[in-house]
Protein backbone atom coordinates (compact mmCIF):
# COMPACT_ATOMS: atom_id res chain seq x y z
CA UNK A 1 74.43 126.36 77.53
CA UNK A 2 72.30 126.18 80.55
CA UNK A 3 73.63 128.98 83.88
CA UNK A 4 71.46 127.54 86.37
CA UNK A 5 72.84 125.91 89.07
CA UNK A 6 71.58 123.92 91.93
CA UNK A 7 72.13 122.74 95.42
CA UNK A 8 72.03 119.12 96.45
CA UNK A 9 69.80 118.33 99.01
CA UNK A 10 68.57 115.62 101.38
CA UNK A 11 65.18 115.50 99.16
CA UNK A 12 66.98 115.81 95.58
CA UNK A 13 70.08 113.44 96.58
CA UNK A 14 69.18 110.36 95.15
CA UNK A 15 67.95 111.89 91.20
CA UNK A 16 70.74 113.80 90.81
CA UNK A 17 74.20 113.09 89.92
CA UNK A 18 77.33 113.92 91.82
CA UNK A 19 78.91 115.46 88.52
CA UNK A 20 82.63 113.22 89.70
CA UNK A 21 81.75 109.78 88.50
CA UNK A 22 78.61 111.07 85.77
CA UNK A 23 78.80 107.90 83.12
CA UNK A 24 81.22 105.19 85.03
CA UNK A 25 79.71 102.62 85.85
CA UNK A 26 82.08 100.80 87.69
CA UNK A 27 82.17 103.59 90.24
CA UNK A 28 78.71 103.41 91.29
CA UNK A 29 79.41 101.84 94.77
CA UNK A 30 81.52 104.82 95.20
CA UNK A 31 78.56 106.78 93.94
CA UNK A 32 76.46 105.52 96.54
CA UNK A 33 78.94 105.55 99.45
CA UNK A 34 79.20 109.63 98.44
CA UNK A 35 75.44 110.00 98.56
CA UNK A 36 75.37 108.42 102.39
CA UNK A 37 78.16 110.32 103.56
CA UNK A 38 76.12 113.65 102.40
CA UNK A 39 73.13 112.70 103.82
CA UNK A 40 75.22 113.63 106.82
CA UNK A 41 77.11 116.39 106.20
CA UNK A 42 74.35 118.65 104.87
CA UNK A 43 72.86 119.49 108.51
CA UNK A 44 76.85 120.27 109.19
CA UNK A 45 76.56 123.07 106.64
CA UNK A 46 78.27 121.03 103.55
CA UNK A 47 77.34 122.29 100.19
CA UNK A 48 77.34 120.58 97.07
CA UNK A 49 76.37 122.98 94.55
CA UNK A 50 76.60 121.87 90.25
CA UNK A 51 75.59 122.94 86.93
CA UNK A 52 72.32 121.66 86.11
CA UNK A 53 73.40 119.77 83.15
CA UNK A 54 75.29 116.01 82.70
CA UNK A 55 78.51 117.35 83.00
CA UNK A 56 81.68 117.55 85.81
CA UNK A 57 80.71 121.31 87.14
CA UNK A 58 80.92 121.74 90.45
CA UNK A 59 81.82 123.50 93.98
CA UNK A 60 81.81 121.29 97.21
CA UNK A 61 82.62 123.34 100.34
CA UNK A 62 82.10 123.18 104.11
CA UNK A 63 82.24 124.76 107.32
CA UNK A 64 86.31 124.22 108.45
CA UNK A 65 85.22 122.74 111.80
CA UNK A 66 83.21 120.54 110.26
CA UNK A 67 85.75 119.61 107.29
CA UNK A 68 87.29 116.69 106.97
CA UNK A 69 90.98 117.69 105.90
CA UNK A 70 94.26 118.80 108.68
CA UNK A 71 92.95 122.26 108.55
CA UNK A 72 92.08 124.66 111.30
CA UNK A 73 91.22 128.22 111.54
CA UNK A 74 88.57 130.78 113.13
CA UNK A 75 85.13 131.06 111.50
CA UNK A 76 86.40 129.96 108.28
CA UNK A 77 84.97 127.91 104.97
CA UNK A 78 86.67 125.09 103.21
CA UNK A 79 86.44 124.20 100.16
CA UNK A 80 87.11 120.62 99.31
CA UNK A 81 86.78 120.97 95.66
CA UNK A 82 86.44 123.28 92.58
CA UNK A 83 86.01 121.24 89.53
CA UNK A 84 85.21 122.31 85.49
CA UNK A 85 86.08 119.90 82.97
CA UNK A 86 86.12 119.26 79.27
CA UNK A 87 83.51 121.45 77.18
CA UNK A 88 82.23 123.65 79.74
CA UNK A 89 85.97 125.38 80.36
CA UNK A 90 85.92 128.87 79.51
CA UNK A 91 81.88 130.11 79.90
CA UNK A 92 82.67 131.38 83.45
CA UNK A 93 81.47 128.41 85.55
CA UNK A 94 84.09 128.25 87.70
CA UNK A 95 84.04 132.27 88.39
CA UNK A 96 80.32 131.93 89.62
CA UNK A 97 80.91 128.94 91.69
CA UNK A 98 83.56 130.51 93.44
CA UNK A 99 81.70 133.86 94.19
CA UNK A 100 78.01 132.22 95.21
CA UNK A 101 80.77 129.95 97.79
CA UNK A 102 82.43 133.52 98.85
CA UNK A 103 79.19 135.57 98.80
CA UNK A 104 77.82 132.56 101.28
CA UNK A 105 80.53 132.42 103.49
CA UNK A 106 79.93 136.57 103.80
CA UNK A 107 76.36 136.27 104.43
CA UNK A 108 77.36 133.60 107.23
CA UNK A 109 79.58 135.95 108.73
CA UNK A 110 82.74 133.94 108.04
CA UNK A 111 86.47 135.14 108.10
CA UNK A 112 87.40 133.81 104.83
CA UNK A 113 87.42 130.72 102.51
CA UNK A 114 90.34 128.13 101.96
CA UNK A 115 91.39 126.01 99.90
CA UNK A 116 94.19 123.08 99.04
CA UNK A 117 96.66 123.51 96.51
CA UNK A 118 100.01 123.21 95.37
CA UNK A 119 103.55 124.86 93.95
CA UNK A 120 102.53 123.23 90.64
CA UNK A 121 99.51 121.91 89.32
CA UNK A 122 98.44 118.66 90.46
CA UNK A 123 95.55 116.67 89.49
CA UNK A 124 92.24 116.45 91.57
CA UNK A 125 93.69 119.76 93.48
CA UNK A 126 92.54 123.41 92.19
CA UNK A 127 94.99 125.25 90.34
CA UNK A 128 96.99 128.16 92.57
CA UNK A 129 96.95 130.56 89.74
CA UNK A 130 93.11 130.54 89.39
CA UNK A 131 92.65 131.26 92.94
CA UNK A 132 95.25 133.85 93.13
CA UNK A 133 93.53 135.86 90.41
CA UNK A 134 90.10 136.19 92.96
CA UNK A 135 92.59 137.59 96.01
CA UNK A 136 93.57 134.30 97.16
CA UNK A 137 97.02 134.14 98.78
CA UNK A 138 99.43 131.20 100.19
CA UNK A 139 98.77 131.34 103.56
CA UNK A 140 100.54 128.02 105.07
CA UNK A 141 102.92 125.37 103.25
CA UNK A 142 103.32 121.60 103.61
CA UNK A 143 106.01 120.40 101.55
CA UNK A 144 104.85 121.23 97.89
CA UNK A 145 101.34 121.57 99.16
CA UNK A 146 100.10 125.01 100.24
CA UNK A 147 96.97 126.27 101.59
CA UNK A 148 95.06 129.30 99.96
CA UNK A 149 92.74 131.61 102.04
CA UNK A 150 90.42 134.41 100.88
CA UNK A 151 90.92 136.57 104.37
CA UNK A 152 87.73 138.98 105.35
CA UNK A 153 89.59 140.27 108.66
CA UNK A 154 93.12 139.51 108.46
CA UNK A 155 93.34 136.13 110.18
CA UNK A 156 94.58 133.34 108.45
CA UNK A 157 93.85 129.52 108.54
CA UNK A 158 96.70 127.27 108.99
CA UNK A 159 97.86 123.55 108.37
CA UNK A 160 97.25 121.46 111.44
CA UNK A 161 100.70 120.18 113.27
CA UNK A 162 100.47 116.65 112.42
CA UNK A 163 99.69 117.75 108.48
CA UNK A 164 103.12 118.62 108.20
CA UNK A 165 105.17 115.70 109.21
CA UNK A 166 104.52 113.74 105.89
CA UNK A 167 105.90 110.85 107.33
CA UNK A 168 104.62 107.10 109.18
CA UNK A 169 106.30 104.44 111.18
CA UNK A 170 104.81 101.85 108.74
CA UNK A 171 107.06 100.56 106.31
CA UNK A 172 104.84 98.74 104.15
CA UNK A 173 102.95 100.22 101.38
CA UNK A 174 100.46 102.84 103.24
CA UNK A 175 97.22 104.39 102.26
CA UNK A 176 94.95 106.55 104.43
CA UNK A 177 91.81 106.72 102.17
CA UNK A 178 88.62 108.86 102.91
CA UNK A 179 84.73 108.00 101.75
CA UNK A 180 84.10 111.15 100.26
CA UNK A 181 85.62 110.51 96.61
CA UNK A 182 83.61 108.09 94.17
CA UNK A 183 86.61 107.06 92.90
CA UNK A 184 88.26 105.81 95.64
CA UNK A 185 86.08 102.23 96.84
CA UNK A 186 87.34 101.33 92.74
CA UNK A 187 90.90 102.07 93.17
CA UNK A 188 90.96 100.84 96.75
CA UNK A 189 90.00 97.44 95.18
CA UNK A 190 92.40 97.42 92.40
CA UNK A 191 95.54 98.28 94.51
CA UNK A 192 94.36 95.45 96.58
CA UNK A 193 94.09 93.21 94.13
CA UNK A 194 97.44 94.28 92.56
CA UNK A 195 99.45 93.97 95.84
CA UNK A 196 97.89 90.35 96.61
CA UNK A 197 98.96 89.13 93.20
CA UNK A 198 102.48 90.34 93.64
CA UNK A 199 102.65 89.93 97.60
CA UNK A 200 103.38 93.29 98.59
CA UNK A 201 102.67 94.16 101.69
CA UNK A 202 100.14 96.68 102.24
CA UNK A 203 98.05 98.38 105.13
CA UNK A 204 94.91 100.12 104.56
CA UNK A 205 93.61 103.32 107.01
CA UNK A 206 90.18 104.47 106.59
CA UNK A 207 90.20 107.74 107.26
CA UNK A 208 86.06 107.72 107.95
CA UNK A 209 85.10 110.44 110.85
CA UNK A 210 86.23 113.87 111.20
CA UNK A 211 88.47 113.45 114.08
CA UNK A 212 90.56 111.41 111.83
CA UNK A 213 90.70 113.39 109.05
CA UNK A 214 92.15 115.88 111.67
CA UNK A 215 94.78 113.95 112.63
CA UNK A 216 96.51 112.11 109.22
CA UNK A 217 99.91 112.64 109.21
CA UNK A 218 99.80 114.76 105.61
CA UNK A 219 97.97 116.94 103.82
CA UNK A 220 95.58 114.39 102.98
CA UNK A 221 92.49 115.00 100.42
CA UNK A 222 90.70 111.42 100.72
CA UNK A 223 93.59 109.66 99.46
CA UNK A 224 97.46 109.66 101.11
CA UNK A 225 99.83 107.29 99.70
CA UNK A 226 102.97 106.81 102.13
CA UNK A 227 106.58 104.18 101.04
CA UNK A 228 108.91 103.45 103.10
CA UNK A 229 107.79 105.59 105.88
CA UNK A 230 107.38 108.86 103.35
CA UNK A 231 104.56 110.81 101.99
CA UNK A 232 104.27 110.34 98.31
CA UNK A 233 101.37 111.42 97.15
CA UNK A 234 97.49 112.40 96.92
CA UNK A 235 97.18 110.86 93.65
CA UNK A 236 94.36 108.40 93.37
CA UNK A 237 95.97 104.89 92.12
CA UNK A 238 94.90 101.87 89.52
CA UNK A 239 96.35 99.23 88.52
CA UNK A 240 98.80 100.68 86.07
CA UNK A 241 99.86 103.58 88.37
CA UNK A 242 100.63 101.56 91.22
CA UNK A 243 102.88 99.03 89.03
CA UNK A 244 104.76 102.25 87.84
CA UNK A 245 105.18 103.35 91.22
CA UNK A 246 106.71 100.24 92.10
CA UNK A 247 108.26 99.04 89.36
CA UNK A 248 106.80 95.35 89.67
């Protein structure tokens, strides 16, 4: 199995895959829309760095002030997401990804790296006890949500206020949905189509600049689902999750 890994770039972007949505093709839009918002982020300091192979291995990480999740801190990296799946689990992937992202923040001068996670595992976010095992500790809490940090110097990153209150004045079915995720311009139109069909009401927030992504009322990673005024969950949604959900 192949140990080299690349960086996307503005000039490799469009022949290389994104590793998330590899072989789906009703994602591609999403596909696309990921590839445009990159374009952007790269002179920001985002990296996107994968396994060169066909296959969902992959660190994505950015400077915090220029990350779009309720996050602040001093001179610090965050890492959106930390992903190994299926048949490369277990040949060290994720290990090296996280060190070149920690070795980078060091050679940038950074306080630490920090990441999103939770009391117990929950898809699409990295699992605690991974992190913990490379010095990671629980630095800030959000409900069941906590964030990790990787401290150089002692100081610690930290939730912003507004990520804490996990709850809206809306009523109606809420989601605050980002343009970072592949998946999400597929599942945005399937929870759309659902609601219409069974007329529940629903309001949509795109959650498309940083200042935004600053301010959600949760801990928000691209997707926030809120009922009845209350924060249920990051979960990306279909068809047949949303019907469970609501029991209709």
């Amino acid at each position: 199995m192949s140990d080299r890994y690349i960086n996307l770039t503005k000039d490799n972007l469009e022949i290389e895959h994104i590793c998330c949505a590899i072989s789906d093709k009703k994602h591609q839009n999403g596909v696309d829309a990921k590839k445009k918002w990159l374009k952007s982020r790269f002179e920001e300091g985002h990296v996107f760095r994968k396994l060169d192979e066909r296959g969902k291995v992959f660190i994505e990480y950015a400077p915090l002030e220029n990350a779009w999740a309720p996050v602040c801190g001093d001179n610090y990296m965050y890492i959106y997401c930390l992903w190994v799946a299926g048949s490369f689990k277990g040949h060290g992937h994720g290990k090296a990804l996280l060190e070149y992202c920690v070795e980078d923040a060091k050679k940038q001068k950074k306080s630490g790296v920090c990441i999103l996670s939770s009391k117990k595992k929950i898809s699409y976010l990295s699992d605690k006890k991974f992190m913990l095992h490379y010095g990671f500790e629980v630095v800030d809490t959000a409900g069941d949500y906590e964030l990790l940090a990787l401290s150089f110097d002692k100081t610690k990153p930290s939730f912003m206020k507004n990520a804490k209150t996990m709850t809206i004045k809306e009523k109606e079915l809420t989601i605050y949905y980002g343009i970072q995720c592949p998946f999400i311009p597929h599942c945005i139109d399937e929870v759309k189509q659902y609601c219409a069909e069974n007329h529940i009401p629903l309001k949509l927030i795109p959650v498309d600049t940083l200042d935004k992504a600053k301010k959600v009322p949760c801990v928000f990673t691209n997707w926030a689902l809120f009922q009845d005024g209350q924060f249920v969950s990051t979960l990306l949604m279909n068809e047949g999750i949303i019907r469970k959900l609501l029991g209709k």
